[in-house]
Structures are given as structure tokens and as C-alpha cells.
C-alpha atoms as a PDB file:
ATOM      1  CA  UNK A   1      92.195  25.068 131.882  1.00  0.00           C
ATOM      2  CA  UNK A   2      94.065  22.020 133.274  1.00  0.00           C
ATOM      3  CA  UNK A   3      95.401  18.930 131.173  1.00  0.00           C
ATOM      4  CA  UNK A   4      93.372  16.677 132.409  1.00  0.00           C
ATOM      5  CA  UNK A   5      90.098  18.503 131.841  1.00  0.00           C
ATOM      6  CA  UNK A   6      91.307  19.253 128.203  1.00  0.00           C
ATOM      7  CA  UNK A   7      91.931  15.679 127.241  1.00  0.00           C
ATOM      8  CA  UNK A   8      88.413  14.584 129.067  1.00  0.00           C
ATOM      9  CA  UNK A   9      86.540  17.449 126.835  1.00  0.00           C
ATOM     10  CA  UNK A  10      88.316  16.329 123.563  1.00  0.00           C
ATOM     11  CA  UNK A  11      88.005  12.404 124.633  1.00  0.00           C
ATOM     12  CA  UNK A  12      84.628  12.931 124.405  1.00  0.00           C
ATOM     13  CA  UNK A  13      83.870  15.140 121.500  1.00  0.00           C
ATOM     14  CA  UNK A  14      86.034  12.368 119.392  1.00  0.00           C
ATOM     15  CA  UNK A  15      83.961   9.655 121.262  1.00  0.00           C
ATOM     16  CA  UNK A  16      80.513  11.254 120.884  1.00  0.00           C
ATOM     17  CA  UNK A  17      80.082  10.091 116.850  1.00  0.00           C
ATOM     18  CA  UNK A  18      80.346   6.615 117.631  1.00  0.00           C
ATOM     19  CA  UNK A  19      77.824   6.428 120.071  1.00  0.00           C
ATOM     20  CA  UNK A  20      75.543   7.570 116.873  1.00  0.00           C
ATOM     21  CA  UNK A  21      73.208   4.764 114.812  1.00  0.00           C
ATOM     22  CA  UNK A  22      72.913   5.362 111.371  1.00  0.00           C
ATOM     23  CA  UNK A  23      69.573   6.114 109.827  1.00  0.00           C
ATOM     24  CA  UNK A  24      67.656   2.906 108.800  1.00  0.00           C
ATOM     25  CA  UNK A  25      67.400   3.125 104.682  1.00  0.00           C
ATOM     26  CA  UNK A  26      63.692   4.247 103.925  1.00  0.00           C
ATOM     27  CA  UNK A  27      61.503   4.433 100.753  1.00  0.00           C
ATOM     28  CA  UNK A  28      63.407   5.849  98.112  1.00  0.00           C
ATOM     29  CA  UNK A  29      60.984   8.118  96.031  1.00  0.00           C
ATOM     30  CA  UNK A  30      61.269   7.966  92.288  1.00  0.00           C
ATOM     31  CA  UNK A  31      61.097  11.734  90.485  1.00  0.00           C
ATOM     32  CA  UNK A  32      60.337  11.832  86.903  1.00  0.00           C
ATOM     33  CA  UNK A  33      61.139  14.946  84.742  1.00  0.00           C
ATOM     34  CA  UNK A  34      59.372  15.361  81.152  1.00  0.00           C
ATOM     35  CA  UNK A  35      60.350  18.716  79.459  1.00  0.00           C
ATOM     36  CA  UNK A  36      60.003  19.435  76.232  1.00  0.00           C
ATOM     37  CA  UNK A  37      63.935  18.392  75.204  1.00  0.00           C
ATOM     38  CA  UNK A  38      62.878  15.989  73.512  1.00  0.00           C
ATOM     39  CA  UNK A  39      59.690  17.062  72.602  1.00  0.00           C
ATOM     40  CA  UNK A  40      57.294  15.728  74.991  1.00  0.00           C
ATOM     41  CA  UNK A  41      54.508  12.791  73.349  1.00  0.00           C
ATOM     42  CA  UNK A  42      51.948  10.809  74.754  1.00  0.00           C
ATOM     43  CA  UNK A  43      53.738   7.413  74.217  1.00  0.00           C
ATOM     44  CA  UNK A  44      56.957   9.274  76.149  1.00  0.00           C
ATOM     45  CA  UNK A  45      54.715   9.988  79.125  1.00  0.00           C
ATOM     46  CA  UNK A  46      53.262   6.720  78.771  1.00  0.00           C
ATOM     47  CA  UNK A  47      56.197   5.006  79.448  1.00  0.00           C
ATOM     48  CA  UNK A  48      57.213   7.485  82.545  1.00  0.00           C
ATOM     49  CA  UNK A  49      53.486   6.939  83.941  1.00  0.00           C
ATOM     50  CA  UNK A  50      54.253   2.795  83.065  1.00  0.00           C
ATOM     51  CA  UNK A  51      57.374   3.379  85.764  1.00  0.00           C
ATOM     52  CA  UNK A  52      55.095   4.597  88.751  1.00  0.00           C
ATOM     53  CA  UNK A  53      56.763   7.403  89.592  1.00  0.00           C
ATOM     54  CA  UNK A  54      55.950   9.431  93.250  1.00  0.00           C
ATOM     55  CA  UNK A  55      56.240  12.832  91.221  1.00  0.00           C
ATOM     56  CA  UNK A  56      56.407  14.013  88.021  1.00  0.00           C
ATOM     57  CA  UNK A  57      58.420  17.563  87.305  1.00  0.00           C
ATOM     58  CA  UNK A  58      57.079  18.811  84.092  1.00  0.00           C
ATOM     59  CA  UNK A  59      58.342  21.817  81.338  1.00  0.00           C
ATOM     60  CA  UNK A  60      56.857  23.979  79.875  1.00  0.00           C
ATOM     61  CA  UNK A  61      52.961  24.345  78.829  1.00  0.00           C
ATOM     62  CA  UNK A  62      53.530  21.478  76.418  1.00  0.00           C
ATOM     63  CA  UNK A  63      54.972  18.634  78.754  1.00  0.00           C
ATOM     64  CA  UNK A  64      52.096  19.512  81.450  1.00  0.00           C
ATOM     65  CA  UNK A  65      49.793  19.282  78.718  1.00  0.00           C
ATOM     66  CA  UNK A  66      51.211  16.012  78.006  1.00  0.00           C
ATOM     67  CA  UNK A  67      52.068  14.591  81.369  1.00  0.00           C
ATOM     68  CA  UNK A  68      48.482  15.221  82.337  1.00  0.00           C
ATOM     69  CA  UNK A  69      46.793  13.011  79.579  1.00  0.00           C
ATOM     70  CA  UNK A  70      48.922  10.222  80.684  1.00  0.00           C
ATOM     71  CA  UNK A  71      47.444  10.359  84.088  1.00  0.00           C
ATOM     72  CA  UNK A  72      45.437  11.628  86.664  1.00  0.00           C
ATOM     73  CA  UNK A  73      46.688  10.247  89.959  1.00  0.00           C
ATOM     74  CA  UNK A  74      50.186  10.493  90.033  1.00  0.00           C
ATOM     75  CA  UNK A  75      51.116  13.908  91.246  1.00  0.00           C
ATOM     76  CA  UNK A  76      52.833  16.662  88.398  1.00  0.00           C
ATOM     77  CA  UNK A  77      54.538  19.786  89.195  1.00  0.00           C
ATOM     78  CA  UNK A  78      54.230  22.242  86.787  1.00  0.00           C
ATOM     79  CA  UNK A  79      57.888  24.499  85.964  1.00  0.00           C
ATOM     80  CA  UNK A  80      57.642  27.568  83.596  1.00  0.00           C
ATOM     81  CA  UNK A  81      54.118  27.665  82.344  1.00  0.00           C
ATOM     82  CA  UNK A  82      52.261  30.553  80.834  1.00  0.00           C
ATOM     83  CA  UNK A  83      48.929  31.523  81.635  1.00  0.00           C
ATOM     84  CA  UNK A  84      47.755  27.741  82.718  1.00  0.00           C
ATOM     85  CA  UNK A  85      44.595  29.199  83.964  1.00  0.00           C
ATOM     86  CA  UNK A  86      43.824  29.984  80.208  1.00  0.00           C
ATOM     87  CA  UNK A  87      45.343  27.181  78.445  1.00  0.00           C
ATOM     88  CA  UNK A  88      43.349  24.572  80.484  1.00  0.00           C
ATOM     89  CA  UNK A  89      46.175  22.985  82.935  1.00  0.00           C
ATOM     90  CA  UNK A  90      44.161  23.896  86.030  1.00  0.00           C
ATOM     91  CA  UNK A  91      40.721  25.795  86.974  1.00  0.00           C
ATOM     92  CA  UNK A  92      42.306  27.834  88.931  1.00  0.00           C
ATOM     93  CA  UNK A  93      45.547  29.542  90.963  1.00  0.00           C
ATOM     94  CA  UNK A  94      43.894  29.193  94.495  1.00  0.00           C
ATOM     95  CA  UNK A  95      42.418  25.692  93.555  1.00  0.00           C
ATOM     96  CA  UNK A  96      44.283  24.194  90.707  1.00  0.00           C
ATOM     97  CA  UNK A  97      41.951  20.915  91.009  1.00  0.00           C
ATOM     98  CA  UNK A  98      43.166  17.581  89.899  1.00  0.00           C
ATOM     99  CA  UNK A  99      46.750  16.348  90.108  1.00  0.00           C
ATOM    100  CA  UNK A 100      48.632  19.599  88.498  1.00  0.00           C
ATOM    101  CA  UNK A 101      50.141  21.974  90.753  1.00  0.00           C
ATOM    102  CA  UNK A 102      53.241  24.503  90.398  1.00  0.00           C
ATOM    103  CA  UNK A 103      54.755  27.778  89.441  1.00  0.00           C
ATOM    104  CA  UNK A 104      53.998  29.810  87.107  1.00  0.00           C
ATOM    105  CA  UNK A 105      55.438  33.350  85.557  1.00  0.00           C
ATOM    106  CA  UNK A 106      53.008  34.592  83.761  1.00  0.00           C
ATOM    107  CA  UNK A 107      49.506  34.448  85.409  1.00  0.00           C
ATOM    108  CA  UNK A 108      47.505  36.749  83.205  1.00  0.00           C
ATOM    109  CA  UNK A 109      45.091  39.735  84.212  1.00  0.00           C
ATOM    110  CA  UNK A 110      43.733  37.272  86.720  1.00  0.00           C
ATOM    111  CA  UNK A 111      46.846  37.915  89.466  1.00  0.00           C
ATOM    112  CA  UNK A 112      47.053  41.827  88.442  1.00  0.00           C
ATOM    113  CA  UNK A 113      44.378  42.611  91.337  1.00  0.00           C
ATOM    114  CA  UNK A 114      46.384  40.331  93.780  1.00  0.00           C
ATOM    115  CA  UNK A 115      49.567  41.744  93.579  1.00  0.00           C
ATOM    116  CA  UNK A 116      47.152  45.206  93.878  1.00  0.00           C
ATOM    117  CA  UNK A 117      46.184  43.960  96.752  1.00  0.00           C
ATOM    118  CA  UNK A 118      49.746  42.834  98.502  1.00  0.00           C
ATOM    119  CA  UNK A 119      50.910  46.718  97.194  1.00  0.00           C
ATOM    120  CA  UNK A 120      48.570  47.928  99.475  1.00  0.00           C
ATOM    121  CA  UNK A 121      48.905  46.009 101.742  1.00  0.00           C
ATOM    122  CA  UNK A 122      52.848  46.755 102.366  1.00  0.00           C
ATOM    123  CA  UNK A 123      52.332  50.670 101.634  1.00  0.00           C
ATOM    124  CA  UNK A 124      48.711  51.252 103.228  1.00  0.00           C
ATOM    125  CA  UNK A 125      49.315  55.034 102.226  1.00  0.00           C
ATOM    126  CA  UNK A 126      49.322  54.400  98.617  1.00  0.00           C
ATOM    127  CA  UNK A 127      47.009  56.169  96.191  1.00  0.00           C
ATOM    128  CA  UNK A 128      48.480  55.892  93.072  1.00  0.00           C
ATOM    129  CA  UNK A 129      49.902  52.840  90.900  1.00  0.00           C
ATOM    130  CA  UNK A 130      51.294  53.797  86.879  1.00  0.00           C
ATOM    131  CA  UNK A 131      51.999  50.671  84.980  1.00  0.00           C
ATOM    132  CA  UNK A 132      54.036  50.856  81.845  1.00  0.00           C
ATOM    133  CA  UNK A 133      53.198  48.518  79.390  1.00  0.00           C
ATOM    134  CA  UNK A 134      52.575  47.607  75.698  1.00  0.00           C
ATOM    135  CA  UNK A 135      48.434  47.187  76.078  1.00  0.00           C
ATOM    136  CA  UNK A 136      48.938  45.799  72.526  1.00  0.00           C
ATOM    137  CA  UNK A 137      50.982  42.445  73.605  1.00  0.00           C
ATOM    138  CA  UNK A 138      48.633  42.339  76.488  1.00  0.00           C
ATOM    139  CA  UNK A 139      45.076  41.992  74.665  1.00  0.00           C
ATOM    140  CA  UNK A 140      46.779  39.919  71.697  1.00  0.00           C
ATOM    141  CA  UNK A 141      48.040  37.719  74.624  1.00  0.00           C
ATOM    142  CA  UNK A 142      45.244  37.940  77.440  1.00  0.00           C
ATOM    143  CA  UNK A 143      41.169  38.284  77.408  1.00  0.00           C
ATOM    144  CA  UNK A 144      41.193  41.685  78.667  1.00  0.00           C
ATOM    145  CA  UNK A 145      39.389  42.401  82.184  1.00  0.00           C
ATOM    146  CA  UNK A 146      36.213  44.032  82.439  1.00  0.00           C
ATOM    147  CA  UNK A 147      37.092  46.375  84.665  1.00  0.00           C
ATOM    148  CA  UNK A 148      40.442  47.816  82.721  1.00  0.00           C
ATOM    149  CA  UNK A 149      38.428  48.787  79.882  1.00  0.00           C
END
């Protein structure tokens, strides 16, 4: 490589960023978090609801619970619930309804078949599944399924 055609190929790498517009400023979406540090209350998610936020983030069971008294248009994300199937924070995994969506850890019996179903789906071969397990925690915790009995 010649001299020339070096100091062309670097003029115009060092060039190249000025010929580039910055971005024109857009909406700037407003997050809201209400966990339960403090403890979450109605007149706490009140106020956050009073601010119009875009999204609410919302931890654990309790400041769902509460975030979803204080409204039911403005969208909440739901972070490290239990069981919100049973506990009333949507109808259902597939169609949580309303303005509550999210992740969730522990799902109940009603996910047990699904993951069944992904097993088998990955290892098509599969005839056998042994689940260890305290079935004590789990029927204190969970309505137990008809068809484990």
C-alpha cells in the first residue's frame, strides 16, 4: 500500500463522523418502580399513578397488589411474584387480562404440565420423569391437581 492511498483511507475514516446528524431528542418515557422497600400503600401508589407514568415496575406480590388498585390503564410489570394466578394478580399465564403482565418464579401446579410438555418435546424418546420433592410444602402451598392425586 502506497502513501497516498493510506492517507486518503484514514482522511476519510476521520472525516466520515462528521458527516453524521445527531438524533433529534424524542419522548422521554417516565418508569416508575414500587417495591415493597418501603412497604408499598395505596396513598404511595397514588401519588406514582398522580405522576402519569408510561410503566410501572412492581415487587413482589404485595406492590402488584397495590400498584393495581391504583389503576387500571397504566401498564405494570410484575418482578418476583408467587403464584399470581392464585393470589388474584391475573386470570391467567397465557392471558394475564387487564394491565398486569410479568415474570414470575413460582407458577404453581398450573405450569408443571407445560414444562412436561417442552421435556418432551426436546427428548421425544423420553418415558420416564422422577421428581423429588417435599409433597408436604407443595399441598400446604398449592391446590393440588386432579390428576396427581
Amino acid at each position: 500500500m502506497n502513501r497516498r492511498a493510506f492517507v486518503t483511507g484514514l482522511g476519510a475514516v476521520l472525516a466520515a463522523p462528521l458527516g453524521v446528524e445527531a438524533q433529534q431528542a424524542g419522548k422521554v418515557y417516565q418508569l416508575a418502580v414500587l417495591s415493597n422497600v418501603p412497604p408499598p400503600t395505596p396513598s404511595l401508589a397514588a401519588e406514582i399513578v398522580s405522576h402519569k407514568p408510561d410503566l410501572i415496575v412492581a415487587l413482589p406480590n404485595a406492590g402488584v397488589a397495590t400498584a393495581k388498585q391504583a389503576t387500571s390503564t397504566i401498564p405494570i410489570v410484575m418482578v418476583y411474584v408467587f403464584d399470581p394466578i392464585r393470589v388474584g394478580l391475573v386470570a391467567s399465564l397465557a392471558r394475564p387480562g387487564g394491565n398486569v403482565t410479568g415474570l414470575t418464579f413460582d407458577v404453581g401446579p398450573e405450569m408443571v404440565g407445560k414444562y412436561l410438555e417442552l421435556l418432551k418435546e426436546v427428548l421425544p424418546n423420553i418415558s420416564f420423569v422422577g421428581v423429588a420433592g417435599n409433597p408436604e410444602l407443595c399441598r400446604a402451598r398449592w391446590r393440588p391437581h386432579s390428576s396427581w392425586e
